[in-house]
N, C-alpha and C. Protein backbone atom coordinates (compact mmCIF):
# COMPACT_ATOMS: atom_id res chain seq x y z
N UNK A 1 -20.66 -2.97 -6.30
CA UNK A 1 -20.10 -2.10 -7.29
C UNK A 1 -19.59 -2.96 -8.45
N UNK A 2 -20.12 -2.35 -9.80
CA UNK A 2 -19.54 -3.43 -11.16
C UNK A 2 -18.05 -3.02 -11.01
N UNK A 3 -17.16 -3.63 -12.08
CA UNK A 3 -16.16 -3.12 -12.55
C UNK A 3 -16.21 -1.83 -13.33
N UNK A 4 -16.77 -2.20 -13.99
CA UNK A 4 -16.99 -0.65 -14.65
C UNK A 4 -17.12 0.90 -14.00
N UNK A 5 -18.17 0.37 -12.64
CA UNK A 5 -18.28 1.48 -11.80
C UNK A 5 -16.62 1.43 -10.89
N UNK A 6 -16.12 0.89 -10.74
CA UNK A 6 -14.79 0.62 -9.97
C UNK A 6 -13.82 1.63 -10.35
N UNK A 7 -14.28 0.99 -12.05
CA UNK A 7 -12.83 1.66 -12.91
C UNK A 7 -13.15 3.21 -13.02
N UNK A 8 -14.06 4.07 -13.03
CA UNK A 8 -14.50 5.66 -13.47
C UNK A 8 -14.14 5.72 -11.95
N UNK A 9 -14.44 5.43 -11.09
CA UNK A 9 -14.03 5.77 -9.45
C UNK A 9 -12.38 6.16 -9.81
N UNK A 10 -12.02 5.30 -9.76
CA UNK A 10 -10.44 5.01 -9.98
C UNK A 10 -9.75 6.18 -11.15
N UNK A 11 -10.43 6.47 -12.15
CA UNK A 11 -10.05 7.42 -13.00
C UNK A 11 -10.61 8.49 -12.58
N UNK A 12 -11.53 9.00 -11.59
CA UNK A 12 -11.60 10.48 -11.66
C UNK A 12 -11.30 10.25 -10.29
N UNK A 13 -10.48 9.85 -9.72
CA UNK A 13 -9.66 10.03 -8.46
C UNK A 13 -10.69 10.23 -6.86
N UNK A 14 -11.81 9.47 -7.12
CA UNK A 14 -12.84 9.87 -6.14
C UNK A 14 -12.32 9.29 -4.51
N UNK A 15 -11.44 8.49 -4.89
CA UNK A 15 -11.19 8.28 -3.04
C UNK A 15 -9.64 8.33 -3.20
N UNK A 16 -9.18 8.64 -2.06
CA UNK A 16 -7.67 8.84 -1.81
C UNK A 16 -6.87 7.20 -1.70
N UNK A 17 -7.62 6.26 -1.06
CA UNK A 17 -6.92 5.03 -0.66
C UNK A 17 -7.98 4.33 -1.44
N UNK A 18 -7.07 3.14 -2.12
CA UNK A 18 -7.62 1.89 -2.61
C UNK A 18 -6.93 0.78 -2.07
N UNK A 19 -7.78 -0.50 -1.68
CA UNK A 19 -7.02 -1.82 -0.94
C UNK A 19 -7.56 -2.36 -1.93
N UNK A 20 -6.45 -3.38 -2.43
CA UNK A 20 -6.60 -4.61 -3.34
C UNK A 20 -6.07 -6.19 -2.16
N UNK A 21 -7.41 -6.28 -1.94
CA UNK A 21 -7.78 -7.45 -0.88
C UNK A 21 -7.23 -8.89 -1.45
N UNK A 22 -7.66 -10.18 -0.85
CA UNK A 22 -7.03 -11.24 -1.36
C UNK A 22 -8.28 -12.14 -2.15
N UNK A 23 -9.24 -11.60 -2.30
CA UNK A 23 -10.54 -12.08 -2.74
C UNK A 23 -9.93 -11.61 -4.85
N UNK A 24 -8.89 -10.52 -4.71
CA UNK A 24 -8.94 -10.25 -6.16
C UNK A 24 -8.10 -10.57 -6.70
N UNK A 25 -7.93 -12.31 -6.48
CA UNK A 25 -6.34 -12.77 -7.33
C UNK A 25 -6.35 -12.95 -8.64
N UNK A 26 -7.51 -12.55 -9.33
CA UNK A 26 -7.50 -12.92 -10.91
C UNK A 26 -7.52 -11.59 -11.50
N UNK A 27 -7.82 -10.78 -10.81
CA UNK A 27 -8.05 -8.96 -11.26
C UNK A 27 -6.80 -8.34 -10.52
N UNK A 28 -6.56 -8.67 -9.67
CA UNK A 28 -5.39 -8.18 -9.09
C UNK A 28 -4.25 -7.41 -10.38
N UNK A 29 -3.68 -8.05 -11.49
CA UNK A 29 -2.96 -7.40 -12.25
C UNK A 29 -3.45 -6.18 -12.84
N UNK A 30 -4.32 -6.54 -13.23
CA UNK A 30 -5.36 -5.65 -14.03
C UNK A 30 -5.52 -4.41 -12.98
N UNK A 31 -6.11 -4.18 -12.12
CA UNK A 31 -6.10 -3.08 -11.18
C UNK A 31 -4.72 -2.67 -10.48
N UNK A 32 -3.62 -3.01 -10.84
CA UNK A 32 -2.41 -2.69 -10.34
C UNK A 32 -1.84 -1.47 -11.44
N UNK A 33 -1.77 -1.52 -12.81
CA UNK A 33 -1.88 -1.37 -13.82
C UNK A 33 -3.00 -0.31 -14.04
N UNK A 34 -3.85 0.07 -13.87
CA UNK A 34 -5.10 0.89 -13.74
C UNK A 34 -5.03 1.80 -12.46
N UNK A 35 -4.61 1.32 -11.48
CA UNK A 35 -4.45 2.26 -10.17
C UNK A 35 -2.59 3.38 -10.55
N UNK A 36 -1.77 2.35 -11.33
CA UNK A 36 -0.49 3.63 -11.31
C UNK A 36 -0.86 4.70 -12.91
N UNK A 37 -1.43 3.82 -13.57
CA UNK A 37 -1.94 4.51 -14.75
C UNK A 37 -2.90 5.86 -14.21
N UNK A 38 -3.62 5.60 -13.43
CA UNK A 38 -4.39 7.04 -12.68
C UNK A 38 -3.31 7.42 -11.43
N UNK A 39 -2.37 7.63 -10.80
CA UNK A 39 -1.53 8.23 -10.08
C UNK A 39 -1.73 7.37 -8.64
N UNK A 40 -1.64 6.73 -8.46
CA UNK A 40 -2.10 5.83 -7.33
C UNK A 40 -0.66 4.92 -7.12
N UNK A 41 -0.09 5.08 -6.12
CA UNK A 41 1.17 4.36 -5.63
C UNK A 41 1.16 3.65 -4.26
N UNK A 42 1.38 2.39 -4.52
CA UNK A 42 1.38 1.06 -3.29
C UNK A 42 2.04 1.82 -2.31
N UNK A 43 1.38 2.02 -0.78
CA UNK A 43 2.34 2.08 0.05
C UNK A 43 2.59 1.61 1.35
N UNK A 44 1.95 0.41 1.29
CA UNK A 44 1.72 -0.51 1.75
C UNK A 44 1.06 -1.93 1.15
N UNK A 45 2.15 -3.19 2.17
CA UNK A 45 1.53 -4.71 1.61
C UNK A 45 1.75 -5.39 2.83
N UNK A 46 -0.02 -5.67 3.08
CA UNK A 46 0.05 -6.93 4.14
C UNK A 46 -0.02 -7.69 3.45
N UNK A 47 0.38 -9.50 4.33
CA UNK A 47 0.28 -10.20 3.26
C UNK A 47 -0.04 -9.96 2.00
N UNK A 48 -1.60 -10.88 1.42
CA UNK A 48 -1.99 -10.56 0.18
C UNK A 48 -2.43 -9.66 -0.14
N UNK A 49 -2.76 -8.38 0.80
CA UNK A 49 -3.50 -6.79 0.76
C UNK A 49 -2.31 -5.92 0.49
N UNK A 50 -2.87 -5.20 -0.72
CA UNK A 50 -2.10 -3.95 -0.96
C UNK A 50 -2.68 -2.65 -0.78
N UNK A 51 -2.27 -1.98 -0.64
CA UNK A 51 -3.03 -0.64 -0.19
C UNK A 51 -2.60 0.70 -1.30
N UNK A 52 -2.60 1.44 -1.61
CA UNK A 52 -2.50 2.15 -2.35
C UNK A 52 -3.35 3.88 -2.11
N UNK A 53 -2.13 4.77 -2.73
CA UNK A 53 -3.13 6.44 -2.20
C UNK A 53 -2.45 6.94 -3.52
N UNK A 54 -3.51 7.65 -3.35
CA UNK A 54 -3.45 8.63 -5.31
C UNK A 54 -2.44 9.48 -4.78
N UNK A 55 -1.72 10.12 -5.56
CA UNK A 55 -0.57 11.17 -5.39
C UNK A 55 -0.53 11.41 -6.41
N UNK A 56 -0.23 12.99 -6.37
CA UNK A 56 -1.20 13.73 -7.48
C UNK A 56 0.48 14.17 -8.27
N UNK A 57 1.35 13.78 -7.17
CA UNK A 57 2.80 14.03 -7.94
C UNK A 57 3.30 13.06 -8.11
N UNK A 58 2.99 11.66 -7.86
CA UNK A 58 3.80 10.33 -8.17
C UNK A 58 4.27 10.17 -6.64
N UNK A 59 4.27 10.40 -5.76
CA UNK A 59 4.52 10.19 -4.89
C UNK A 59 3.57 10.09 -3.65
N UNK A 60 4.14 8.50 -2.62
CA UNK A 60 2.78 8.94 -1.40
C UNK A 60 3.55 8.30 -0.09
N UNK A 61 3.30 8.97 0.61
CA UNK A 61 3.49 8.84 2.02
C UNK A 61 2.16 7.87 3.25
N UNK A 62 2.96 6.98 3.65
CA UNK A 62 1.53 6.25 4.99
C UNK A 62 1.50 7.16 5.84
């Protein structure tokens, strides 16, 4: 998947959970920033994995 295809995923809300793995330490900001900008809130962090679920009210529950 490009970025490009990543980012329209991410803006029309096509999956509920996104993991930002440890392979994405240079994009990592950039998709942190892009995931709360589309309604998407961390709710969970392993180590370097963050996990994240769209909430359509700002809010998300594991």
């Amino acid at each position: 998947m490009t970025h490009g295809e990543l980012n329209w995923h991410i803006e029309h809300h096509r999956v509920p959970v996104v993991v930002l793995g440890n392979w994405m330490f240079d994009t990592k900001p950039f998709y942190r920033s892009r995931l709360a900008a589309h309604g998407y809130v961390m709710v969970d962090k392993i180590e370097d994995t963050e996990v994240y679920r769209f909430a359509s009210n700002g809010t998300a529950t594991r």
